[in-house]
PDB file of N, CA and C in Angstrom:
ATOM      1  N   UNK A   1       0.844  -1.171   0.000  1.00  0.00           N
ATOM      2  CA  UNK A   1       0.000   0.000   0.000  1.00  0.00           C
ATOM      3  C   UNK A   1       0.883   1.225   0.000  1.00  0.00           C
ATOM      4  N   UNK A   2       0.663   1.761  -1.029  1.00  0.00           N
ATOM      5  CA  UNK A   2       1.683   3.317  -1.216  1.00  0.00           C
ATOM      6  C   UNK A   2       0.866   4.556  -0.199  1.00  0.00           C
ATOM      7  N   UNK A   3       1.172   4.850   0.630  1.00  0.00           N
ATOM      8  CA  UNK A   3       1.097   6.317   1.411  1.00  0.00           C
ATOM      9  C   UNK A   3       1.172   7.360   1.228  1.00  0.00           C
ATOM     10  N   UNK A   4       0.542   8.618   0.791  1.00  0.00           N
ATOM     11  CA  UNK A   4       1.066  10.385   0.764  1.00  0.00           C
ATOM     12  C   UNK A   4       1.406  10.529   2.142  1.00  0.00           C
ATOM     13  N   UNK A   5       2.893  10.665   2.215  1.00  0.00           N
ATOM     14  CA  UNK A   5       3.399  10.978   3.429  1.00  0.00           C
ATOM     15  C   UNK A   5       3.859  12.525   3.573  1.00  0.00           C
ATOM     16  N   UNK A   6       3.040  13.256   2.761  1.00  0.00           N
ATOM     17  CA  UNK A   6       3.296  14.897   2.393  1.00  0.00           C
ATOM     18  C   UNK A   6       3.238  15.519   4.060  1.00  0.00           C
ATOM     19  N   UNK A   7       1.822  15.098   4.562  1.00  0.00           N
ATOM     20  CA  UNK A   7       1.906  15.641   6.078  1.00  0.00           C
ATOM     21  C   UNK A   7       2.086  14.185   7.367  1.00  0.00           C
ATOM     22  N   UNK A   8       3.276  14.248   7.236  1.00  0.00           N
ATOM     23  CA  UNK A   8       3.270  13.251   8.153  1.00  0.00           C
ATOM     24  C   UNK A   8       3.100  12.848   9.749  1.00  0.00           C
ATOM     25  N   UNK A   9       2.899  14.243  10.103  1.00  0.00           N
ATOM     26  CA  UNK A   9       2.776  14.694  11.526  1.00  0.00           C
ATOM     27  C   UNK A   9       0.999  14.235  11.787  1.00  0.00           C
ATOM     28  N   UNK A  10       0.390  14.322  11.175  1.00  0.00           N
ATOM     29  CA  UNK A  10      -1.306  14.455  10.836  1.00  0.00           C
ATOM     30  C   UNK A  10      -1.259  12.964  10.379  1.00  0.00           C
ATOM     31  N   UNK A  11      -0.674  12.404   9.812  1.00  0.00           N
ATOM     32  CA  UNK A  11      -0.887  10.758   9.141  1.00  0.00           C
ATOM     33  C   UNK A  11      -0.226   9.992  10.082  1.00  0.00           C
ATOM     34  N   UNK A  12       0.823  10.316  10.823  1.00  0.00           N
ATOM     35  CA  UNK A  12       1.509   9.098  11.390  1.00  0.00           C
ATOM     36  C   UNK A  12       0.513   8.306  12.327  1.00  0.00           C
ATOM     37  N   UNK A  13      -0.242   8.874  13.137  1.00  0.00           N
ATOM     38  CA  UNK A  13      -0.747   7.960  13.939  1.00  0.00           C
ATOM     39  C   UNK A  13      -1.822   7.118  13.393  1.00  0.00           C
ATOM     40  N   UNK A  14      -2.583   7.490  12.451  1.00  0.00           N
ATOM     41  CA  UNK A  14      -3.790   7.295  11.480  1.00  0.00           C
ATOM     42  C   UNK A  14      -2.937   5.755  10.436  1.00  0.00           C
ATOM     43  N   UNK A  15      -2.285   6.031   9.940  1.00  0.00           N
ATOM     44  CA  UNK A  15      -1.324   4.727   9.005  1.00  0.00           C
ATOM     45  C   UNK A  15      -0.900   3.753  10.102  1.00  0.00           C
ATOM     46  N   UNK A  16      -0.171   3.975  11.025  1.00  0.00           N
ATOM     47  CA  UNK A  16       0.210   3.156  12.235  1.00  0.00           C
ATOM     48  C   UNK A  16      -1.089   2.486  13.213  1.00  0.00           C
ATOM     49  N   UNK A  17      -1.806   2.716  13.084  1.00  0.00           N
ATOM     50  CA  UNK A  17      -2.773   2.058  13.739  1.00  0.00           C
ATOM     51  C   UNK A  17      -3.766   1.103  12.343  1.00  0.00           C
ATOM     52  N   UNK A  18      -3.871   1.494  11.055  1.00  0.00           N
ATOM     53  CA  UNK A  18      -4.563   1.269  10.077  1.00  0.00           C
ATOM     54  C   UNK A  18      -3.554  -0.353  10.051  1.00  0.00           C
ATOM     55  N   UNK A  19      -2.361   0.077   9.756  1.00  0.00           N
ATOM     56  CA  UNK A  19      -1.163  -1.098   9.392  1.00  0.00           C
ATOM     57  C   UNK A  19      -1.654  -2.421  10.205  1.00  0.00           C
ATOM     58  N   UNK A  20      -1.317  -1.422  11.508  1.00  0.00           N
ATOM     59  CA  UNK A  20      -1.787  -2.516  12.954  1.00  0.00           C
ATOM     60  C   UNK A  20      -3.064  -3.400  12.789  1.00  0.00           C
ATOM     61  N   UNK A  21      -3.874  -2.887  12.086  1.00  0.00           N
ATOM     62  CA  UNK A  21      -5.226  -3.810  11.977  1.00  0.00           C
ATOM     63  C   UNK A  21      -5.372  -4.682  11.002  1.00  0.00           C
ATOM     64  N   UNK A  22      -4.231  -4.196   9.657  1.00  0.00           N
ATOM     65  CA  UNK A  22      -4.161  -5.294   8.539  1.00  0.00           C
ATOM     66  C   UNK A  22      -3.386  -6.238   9.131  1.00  0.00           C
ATOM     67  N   UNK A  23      -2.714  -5.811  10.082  1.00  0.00           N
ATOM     68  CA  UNK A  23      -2.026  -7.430  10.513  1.00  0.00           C
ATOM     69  C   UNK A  23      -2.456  -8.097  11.195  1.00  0.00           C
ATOM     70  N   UNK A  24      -3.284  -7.535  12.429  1.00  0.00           N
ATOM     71  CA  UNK A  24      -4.372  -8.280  12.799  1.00  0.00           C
ATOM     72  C   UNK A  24      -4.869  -9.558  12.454  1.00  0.00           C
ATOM     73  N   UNK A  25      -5.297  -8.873  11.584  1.00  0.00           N
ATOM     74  CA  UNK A  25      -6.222  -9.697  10.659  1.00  0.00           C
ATOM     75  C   UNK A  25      -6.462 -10.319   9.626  1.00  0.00           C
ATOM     76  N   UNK A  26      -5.005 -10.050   9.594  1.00  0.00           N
ATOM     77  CA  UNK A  26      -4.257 -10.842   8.373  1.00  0.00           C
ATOM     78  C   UNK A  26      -4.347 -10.752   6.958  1.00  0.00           C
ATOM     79  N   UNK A  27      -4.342  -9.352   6.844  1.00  0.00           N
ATOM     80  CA  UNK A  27      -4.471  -8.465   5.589  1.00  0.00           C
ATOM     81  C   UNK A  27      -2.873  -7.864   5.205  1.00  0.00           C
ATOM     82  N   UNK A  28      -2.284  -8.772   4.042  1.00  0.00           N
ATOM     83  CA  UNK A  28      -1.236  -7.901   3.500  1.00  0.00           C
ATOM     84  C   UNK A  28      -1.266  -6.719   2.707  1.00  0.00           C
ATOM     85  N   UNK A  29      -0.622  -5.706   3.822  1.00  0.00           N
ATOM     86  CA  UNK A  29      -0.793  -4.012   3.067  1.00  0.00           C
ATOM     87  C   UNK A  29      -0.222  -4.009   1.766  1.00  0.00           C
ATOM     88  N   UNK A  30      -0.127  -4.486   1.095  1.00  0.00           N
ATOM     89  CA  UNK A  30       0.489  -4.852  -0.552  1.00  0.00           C
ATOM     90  C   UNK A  30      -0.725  -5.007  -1.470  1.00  0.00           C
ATOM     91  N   UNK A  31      -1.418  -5.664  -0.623  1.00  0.00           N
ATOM     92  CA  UNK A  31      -3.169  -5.996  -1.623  1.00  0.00           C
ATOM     93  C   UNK A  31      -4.035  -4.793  -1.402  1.00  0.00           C
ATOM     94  N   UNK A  32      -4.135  -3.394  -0.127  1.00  0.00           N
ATOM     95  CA  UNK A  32      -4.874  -3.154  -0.088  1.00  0.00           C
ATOM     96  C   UNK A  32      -4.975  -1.858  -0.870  1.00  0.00           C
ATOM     97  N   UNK A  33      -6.040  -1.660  -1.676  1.00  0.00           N
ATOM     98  CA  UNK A  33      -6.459  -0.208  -2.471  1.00  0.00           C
ATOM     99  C   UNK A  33      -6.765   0.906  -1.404  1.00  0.00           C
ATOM    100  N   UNK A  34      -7.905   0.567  -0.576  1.00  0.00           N
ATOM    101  CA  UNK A  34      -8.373   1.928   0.245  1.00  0.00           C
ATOM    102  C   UNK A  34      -8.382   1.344   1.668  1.00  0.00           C
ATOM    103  N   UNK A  35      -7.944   2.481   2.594  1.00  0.00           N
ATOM    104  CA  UNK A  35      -7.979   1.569   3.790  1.00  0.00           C
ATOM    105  C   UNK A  35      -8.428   3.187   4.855  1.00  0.00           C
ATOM    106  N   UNK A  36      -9.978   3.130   5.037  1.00  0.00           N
ATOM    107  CA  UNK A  36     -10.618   3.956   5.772  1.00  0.00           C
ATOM    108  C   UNK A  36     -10.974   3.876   7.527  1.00  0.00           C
ATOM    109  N   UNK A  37     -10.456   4.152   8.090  1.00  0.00           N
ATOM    110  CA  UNK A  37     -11.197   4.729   9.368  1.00  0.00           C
ATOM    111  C   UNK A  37     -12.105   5.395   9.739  1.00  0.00           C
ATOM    112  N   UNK A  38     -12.987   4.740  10.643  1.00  0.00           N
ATOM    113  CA  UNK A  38     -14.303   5.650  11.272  1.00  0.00           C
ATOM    114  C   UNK A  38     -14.058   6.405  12.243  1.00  0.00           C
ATOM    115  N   UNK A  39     -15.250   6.519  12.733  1.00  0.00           N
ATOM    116  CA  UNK A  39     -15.264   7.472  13.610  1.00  0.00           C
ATOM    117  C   UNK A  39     -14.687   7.093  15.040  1.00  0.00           C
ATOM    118  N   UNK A  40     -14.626   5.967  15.255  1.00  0.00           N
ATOM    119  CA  UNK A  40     -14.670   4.910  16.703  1.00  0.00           C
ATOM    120  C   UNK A  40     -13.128   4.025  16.611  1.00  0.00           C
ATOM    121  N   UNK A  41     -13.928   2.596  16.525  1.00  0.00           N
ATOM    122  CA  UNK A  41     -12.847   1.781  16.256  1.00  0.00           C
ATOM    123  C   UNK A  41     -13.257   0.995  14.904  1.00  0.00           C
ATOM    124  N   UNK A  42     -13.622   1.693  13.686  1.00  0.00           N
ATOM    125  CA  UNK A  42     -14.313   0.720  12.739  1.00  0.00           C
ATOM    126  C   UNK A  42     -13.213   0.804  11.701  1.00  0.00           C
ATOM    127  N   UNK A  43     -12.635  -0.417  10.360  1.00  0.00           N
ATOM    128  CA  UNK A  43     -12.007  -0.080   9.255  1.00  0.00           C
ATOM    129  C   UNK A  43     -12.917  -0.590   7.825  1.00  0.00           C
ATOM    130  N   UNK A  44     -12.743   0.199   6.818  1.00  0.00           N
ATOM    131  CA  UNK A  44     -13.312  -0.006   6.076  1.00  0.00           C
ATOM    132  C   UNK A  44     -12.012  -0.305   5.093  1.00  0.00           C
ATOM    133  N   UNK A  45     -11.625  -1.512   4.630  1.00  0.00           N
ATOM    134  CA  UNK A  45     -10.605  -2.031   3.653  1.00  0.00           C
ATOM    135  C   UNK A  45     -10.798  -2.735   2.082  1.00  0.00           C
ATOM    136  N   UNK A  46     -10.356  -2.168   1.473  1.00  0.00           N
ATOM    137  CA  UNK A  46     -10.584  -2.867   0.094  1.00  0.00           C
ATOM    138  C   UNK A  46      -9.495  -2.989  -0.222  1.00  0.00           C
ATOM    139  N   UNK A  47      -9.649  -4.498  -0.733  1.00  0.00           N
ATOM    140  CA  UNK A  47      -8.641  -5.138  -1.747  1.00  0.00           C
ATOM    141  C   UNK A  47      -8.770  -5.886  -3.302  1.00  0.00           C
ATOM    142  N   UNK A  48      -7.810  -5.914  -3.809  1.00  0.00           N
ATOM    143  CA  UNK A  48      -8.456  -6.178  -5.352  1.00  0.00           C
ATOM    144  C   UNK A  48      -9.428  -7.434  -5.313  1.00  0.00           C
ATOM    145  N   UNK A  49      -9.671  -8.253  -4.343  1.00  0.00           N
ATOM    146  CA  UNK A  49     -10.552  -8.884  -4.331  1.00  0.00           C
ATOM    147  C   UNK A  49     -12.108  -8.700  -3.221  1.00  0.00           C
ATOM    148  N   UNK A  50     -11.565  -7.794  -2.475  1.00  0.00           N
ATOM    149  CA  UNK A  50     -13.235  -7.970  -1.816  1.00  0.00           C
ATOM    150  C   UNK A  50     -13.341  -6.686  -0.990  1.00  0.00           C
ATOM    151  N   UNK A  51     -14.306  -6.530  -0.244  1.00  0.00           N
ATOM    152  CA  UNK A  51     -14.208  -5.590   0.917  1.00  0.00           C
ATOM    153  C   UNK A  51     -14.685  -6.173   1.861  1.00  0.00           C
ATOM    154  N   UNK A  52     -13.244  -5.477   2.940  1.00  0.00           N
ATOM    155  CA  UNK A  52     -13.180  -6.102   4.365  1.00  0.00           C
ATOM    156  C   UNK A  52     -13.829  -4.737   5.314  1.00  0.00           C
ATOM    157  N   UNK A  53     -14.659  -4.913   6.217  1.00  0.00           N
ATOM    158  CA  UNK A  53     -14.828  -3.953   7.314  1.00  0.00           C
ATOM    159  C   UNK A  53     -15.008  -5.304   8.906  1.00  0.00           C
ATOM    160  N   UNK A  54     -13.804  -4.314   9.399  1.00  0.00           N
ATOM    161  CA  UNK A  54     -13.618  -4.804  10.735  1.00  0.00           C
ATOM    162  C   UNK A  54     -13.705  -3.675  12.136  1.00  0.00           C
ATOM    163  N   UNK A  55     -14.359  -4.097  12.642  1.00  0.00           N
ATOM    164  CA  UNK A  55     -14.808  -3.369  14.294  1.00  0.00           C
ATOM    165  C   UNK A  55     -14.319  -3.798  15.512  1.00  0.00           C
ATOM    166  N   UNK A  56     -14.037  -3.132  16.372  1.00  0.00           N
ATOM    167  CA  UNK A  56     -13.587  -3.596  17.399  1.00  0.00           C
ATOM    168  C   UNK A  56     -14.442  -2.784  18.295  1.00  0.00           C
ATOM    169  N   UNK A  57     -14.483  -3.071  19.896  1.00  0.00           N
ATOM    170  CA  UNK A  57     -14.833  -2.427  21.165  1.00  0.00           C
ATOM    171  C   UNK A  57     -15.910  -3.160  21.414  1.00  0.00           C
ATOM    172  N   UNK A  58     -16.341  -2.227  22.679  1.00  0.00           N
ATOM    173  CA  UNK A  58     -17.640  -2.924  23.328  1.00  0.00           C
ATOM    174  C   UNK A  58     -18.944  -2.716  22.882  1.00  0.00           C
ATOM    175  N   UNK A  59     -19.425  -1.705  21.773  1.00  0.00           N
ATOM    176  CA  UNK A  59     -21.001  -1.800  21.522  1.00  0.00           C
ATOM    177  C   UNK A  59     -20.956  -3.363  20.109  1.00  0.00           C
ATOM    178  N   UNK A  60     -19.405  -3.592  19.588  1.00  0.00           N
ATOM    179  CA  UNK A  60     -19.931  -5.328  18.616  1.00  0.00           C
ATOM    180  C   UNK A  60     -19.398  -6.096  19.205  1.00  0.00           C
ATOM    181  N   UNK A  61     -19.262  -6.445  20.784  1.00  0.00           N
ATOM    182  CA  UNK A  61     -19.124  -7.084  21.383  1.00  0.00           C
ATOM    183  C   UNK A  61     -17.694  -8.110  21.153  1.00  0.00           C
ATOM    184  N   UNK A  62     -16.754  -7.051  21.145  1.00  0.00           N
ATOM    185  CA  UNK A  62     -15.937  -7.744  20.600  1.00  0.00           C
ATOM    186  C   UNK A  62     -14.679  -6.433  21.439  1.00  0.00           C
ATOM    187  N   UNK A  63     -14.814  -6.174  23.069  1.00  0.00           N
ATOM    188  CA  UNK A  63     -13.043  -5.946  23.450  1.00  0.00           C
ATOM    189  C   UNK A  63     -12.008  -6.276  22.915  1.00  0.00           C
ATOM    190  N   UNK A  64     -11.923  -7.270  22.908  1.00  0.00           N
ATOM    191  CA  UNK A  64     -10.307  -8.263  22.254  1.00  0.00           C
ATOM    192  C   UNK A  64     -10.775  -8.685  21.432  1.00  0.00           C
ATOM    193  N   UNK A  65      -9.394  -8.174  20.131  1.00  0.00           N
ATOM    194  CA  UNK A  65      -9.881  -8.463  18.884  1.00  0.00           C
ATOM    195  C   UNK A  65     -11.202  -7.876  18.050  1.00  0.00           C
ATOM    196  N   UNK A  66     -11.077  -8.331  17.065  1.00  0.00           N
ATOM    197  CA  UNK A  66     -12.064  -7.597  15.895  1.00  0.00           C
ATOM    198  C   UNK A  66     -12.817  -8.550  15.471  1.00  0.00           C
ATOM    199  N   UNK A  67     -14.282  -7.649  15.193  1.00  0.00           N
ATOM    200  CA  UNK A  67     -14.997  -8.554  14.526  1.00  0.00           C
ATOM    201  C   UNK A  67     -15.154  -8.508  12.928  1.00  0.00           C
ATOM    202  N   UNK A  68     -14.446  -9.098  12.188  1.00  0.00           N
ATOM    203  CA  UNK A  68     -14.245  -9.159  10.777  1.00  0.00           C
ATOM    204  C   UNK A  68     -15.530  -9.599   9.793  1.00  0.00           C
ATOM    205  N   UNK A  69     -16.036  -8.578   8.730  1.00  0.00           N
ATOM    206  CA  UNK A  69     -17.377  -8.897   8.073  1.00  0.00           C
ATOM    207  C   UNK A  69     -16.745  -8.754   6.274  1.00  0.00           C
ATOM    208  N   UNK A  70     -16.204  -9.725   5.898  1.00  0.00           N
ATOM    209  CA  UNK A  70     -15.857  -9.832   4.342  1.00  0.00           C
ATOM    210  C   UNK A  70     -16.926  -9.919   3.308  1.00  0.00           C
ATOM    211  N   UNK A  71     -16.930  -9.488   1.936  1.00  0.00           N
ATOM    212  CA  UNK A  71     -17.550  -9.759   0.780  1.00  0.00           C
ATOM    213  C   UNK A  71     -16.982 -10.044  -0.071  1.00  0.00           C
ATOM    214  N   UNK A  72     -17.042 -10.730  -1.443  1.00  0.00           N
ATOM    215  CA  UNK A  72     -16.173 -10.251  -2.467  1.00  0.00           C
ATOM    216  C   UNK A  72     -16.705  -9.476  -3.210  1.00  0.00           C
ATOM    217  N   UNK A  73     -16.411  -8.566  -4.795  1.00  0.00           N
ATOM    218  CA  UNK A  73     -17.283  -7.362  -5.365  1.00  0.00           C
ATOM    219  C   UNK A  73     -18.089  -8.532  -5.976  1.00  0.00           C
ATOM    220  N   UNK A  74     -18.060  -9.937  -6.586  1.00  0.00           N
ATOM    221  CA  UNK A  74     -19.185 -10.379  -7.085  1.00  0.00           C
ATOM    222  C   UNK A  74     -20.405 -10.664  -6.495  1.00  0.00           C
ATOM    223  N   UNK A  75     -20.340 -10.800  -4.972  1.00  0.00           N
ATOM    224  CA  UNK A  75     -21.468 -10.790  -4.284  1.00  0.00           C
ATOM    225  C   UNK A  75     -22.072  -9.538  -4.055  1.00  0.00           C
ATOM    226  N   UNK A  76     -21.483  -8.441  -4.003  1.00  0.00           N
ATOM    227  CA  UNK A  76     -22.448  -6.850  -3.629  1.00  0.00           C
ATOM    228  C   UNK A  76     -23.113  -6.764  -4.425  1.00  0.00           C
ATOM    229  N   UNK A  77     -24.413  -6.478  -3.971  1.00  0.00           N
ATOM    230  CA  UNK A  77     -25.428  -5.588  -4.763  1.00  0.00           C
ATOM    231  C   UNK A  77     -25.937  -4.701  -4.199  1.00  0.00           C
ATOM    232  N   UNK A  78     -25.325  -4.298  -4.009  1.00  0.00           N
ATOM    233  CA  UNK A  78     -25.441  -2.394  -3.457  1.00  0.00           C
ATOM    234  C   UNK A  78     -24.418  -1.858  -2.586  1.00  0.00           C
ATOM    235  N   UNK A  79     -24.304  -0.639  -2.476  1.00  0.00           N
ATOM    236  CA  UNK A  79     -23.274  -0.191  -1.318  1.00  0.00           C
ATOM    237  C   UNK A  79     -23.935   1.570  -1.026  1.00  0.00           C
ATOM    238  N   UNK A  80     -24.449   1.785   0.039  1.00  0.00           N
ATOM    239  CA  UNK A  80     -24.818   3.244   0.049  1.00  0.00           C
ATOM    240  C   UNK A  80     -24.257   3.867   0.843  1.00  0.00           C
ATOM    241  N   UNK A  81     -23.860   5.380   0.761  1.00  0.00           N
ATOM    242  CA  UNK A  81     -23.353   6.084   1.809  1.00  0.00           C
ATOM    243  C   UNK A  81     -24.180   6.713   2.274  1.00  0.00           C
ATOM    244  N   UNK A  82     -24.546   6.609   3.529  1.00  0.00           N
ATOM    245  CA  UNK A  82     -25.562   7.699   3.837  1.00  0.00           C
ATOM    246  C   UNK A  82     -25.125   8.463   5.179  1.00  0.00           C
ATOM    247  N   UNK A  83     -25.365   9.863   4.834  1.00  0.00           N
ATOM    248  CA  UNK A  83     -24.493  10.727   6.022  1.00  0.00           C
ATOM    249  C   UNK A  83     -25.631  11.849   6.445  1.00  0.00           C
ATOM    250  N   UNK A  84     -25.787  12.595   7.878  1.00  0.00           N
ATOM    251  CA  UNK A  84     -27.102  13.113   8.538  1.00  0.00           C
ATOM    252  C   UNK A  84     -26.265  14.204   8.896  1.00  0.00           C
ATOM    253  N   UNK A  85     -26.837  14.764   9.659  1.00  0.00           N
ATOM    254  CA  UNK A  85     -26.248  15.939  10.345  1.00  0.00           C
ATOM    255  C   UNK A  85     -24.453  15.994  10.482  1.00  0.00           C
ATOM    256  N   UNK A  86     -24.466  14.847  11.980  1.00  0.00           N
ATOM    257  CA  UNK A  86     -23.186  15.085  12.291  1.00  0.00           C
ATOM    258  C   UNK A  86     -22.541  13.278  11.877  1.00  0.00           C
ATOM    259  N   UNK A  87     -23.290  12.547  11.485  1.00  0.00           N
ATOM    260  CA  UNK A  87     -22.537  10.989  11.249  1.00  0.00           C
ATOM    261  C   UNK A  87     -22.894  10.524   9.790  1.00  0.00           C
ATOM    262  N   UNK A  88     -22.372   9.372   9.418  1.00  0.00           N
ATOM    263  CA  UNK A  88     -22.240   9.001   7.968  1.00  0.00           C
ATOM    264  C   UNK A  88     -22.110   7.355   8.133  1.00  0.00           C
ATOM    265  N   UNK A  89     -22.186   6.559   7.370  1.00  0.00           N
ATOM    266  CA  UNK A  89     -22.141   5.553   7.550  1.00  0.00           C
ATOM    267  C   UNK A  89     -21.907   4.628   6.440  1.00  0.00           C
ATOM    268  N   UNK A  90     -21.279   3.886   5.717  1.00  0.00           N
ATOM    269  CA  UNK A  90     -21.421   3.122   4.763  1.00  0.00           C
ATOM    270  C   UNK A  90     -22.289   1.679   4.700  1.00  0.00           C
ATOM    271  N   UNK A  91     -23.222   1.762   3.578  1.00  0.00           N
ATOM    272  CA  UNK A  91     -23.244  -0.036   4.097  1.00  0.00           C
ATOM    273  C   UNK A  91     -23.307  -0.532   2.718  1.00  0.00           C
ATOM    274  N   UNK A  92     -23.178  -1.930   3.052  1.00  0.00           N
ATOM    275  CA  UNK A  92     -22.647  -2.845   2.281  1.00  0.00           C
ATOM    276  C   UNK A  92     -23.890  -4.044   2.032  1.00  0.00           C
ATOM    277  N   UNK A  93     -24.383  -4.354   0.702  1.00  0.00           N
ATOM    278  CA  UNK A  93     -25.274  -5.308   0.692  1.00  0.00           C
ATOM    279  C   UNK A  93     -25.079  -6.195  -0.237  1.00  0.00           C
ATOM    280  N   UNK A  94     -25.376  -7.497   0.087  1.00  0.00           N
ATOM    281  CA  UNK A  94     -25.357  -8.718  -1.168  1.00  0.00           C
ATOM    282  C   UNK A  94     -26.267  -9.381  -0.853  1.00  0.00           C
ATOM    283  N   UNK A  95     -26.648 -10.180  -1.983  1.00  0.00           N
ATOM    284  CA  UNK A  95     -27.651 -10.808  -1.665  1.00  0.00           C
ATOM    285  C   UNK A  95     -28.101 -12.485  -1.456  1.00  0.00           C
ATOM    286  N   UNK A  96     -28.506 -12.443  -0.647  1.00  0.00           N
ATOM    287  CA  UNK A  96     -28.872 -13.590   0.650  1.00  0.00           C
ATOM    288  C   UNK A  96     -28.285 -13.243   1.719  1.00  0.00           C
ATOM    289  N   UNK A  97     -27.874 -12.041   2.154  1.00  0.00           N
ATOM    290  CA  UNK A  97     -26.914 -11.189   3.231  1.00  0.00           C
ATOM    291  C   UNK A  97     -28.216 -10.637   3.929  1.00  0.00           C
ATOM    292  N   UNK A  98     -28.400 -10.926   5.429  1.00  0.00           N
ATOM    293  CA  UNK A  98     -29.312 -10.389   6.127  1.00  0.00           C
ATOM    294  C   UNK A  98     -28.785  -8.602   6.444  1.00  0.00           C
ATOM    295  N   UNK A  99     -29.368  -7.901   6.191  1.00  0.00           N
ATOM    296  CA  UNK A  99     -29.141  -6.629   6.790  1.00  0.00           C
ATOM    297  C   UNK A  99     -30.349  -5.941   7.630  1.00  0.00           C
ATOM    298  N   UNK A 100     -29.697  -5.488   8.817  1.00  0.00           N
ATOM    299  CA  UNK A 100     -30.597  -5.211   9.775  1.00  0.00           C
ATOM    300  C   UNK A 100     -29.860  -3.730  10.306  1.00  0.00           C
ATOM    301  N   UNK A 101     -30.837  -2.708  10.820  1.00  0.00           N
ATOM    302  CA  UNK A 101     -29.942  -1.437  10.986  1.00  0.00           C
ATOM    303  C   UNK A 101     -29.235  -1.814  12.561  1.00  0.00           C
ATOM    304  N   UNK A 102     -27.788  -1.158  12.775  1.00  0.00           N
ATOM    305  CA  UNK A 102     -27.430  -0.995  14.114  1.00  0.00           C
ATOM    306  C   UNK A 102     -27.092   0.529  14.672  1.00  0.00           C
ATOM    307  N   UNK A 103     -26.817   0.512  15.819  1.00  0.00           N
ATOM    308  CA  UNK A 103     -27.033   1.443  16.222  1.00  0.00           C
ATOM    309  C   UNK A 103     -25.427   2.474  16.956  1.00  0.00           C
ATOM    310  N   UNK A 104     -24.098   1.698  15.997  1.00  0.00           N
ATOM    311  CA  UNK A 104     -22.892   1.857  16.647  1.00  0.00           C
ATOM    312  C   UNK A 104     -22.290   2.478  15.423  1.00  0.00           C
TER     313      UNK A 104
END
């Protein structure tokens, strides 16, 4: 994964913790195209084969460790962004994929 390390004072901690979660979870930063952070503890990762979003903390019940939710792009059928006042949210749909709203 290539980096703009133009401001690096503002990125270092943001890449260093992003890195930390592809290894986690066993994502080589070599495969990944986009690798987004939320607002909390959430990542939103794409790689030339699928999209990964992984969460951690206590409202997905998951302190230790992450809870990992994969697709590949042939299964999506849909993806919406939808953003309100002050939050935004991505979601991700395929189909035979239960989706239900949450509240984290």
């Amino acid at each position: 994964m290539k980096f703009d390390y133009a401001d690096r004072r503002a990125q270092s901690a943001y890449i260093d913790e992003l890195l930390k979660v592809m290894n986690a979870i066993g994502i080589d930063d070599k495969d990944v195209m986009i690798g987004l952070k939320g607002a909390y503890k959430e990542y939103l990762i794409t790689t030339g084969d699928e999209v990964i979003i992984a969460k951690t903390g206590y409202m997905t019940g998951h302190t230790c460790g992450y809870n990992v939710f994969r697709m590949t792009y042939q299964n999506i059928t849909s993806v919406t962004v939808n953003f309100h006042l002050r939050i935004g949210y991505f979601e991700v749909s395929g189909g035979g994929v239960q989706s239900s709203p949450k509240s984290y």
